[in-house]
PDB file of N, CA and C in Angstrom:
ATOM      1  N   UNK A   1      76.797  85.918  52.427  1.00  0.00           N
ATOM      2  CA  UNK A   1      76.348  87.308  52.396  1.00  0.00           C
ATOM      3  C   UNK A   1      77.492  88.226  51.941  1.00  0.00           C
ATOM      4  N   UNK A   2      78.589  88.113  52.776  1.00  0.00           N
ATOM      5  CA  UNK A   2      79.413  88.835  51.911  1.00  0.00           C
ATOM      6  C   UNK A   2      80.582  88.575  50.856  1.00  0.00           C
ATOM      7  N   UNK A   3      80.507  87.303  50.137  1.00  0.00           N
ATOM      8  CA  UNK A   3      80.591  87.375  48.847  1.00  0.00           C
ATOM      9  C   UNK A   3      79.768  87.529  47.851  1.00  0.00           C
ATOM     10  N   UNK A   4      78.304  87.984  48.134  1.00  0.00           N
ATOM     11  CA  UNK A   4      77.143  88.486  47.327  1.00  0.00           C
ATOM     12  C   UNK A   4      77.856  89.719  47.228  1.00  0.00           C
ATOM     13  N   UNK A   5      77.471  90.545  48.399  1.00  0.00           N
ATOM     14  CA  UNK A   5      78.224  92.146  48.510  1.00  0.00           C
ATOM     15  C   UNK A   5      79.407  92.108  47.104  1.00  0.00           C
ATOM     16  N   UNK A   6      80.562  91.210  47.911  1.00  0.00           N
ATOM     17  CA  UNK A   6      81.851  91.721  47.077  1.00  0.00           C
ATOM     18  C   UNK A   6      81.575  91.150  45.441  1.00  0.00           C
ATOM     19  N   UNK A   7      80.885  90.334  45.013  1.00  0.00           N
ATOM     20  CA  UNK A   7      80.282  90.389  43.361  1.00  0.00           C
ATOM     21  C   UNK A   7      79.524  91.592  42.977  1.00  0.00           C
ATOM     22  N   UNK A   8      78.645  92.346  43.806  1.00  0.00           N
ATOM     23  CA  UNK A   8      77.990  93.369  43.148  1.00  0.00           C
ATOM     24  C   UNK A   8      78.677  94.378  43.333  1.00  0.00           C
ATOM     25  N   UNK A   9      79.848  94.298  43.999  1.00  0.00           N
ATOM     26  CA  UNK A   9      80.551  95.958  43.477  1.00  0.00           C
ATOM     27  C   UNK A   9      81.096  95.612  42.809  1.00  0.00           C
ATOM     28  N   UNK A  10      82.150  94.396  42.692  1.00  0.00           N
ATOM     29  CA  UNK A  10      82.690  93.486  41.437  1.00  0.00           C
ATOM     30  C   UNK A  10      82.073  94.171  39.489  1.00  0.00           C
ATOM     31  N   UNK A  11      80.341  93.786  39.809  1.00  0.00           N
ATOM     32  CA  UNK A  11      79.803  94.086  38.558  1.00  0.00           C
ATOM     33  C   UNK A  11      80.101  96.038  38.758  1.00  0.00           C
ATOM     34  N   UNK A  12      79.824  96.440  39.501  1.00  0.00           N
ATOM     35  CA  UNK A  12      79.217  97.750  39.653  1.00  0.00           C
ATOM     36  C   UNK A  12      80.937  98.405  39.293  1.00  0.00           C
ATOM     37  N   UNK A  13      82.063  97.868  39.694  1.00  0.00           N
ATOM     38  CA  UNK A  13      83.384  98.570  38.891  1.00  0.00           C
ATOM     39  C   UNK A  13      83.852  98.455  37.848  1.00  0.00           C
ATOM     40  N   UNK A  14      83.047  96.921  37.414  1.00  0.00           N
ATOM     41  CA  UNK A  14      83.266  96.855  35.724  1.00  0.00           C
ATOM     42  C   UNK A  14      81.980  97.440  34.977  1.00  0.00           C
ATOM     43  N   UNK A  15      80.841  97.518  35.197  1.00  0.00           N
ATOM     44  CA  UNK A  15      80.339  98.640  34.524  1.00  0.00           C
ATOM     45  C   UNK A  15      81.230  99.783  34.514  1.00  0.00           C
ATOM     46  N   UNK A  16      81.469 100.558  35.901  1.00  0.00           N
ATOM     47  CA  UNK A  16      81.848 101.966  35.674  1.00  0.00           C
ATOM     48  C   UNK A  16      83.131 101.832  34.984  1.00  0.00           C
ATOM     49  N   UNK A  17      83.857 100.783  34.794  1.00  0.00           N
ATOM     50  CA  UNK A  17      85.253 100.929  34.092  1.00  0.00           C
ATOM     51  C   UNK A  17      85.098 100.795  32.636  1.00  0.00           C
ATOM     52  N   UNK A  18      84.020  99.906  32.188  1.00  0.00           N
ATOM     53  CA  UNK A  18      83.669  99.448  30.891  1.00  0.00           C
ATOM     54  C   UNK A  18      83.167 100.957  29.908  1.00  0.00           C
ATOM     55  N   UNK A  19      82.114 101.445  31.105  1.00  0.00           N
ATOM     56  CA  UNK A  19      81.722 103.168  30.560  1.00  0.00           C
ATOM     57  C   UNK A  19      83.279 104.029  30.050  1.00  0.00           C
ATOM     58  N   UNK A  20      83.634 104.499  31.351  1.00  0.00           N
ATOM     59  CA  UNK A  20      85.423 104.984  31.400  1.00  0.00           C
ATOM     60  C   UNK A  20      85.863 104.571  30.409  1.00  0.00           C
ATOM     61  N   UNK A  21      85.819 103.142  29.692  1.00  0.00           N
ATOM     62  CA  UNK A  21      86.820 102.675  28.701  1.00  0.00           C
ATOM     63  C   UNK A  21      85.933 103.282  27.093  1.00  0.00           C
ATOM     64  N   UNK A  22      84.978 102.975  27.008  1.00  0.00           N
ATOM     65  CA  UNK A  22      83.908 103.046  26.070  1.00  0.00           C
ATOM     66  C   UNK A  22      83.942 104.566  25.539  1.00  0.00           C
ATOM     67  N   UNK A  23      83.769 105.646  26.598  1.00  0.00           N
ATOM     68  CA  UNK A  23      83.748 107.106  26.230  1.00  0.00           C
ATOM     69  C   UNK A  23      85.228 106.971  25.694  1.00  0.00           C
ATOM     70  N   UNK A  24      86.579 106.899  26.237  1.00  0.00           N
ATOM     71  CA  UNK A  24      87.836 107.157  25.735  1.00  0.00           C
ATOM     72  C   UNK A  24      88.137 106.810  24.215  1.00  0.00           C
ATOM     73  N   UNK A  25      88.369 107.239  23.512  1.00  0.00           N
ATOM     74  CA  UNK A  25      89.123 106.562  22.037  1.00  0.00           C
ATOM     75  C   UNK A  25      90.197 105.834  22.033  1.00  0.00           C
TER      76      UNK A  25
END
C-alpha cells in the first residue's frame, strides 16, 4: 500500500516537473 502511494506522487512530480521543464526554453 504504501509503495503504491509513494509511485503515484513519484508519477504526479514528474508530470509537474516535466510541465515546469516543457513551458521553460
Amino acid at each position: 500500500m504504501n509503495e503504491l502511494i509513494n509511485q503515484e506522487l513519484d508519477l504526479l512530480l514528474f508530470t509537474i516537473w516535466f510541465r515546469l521543464t516543457k513551458i521553460k526554453p
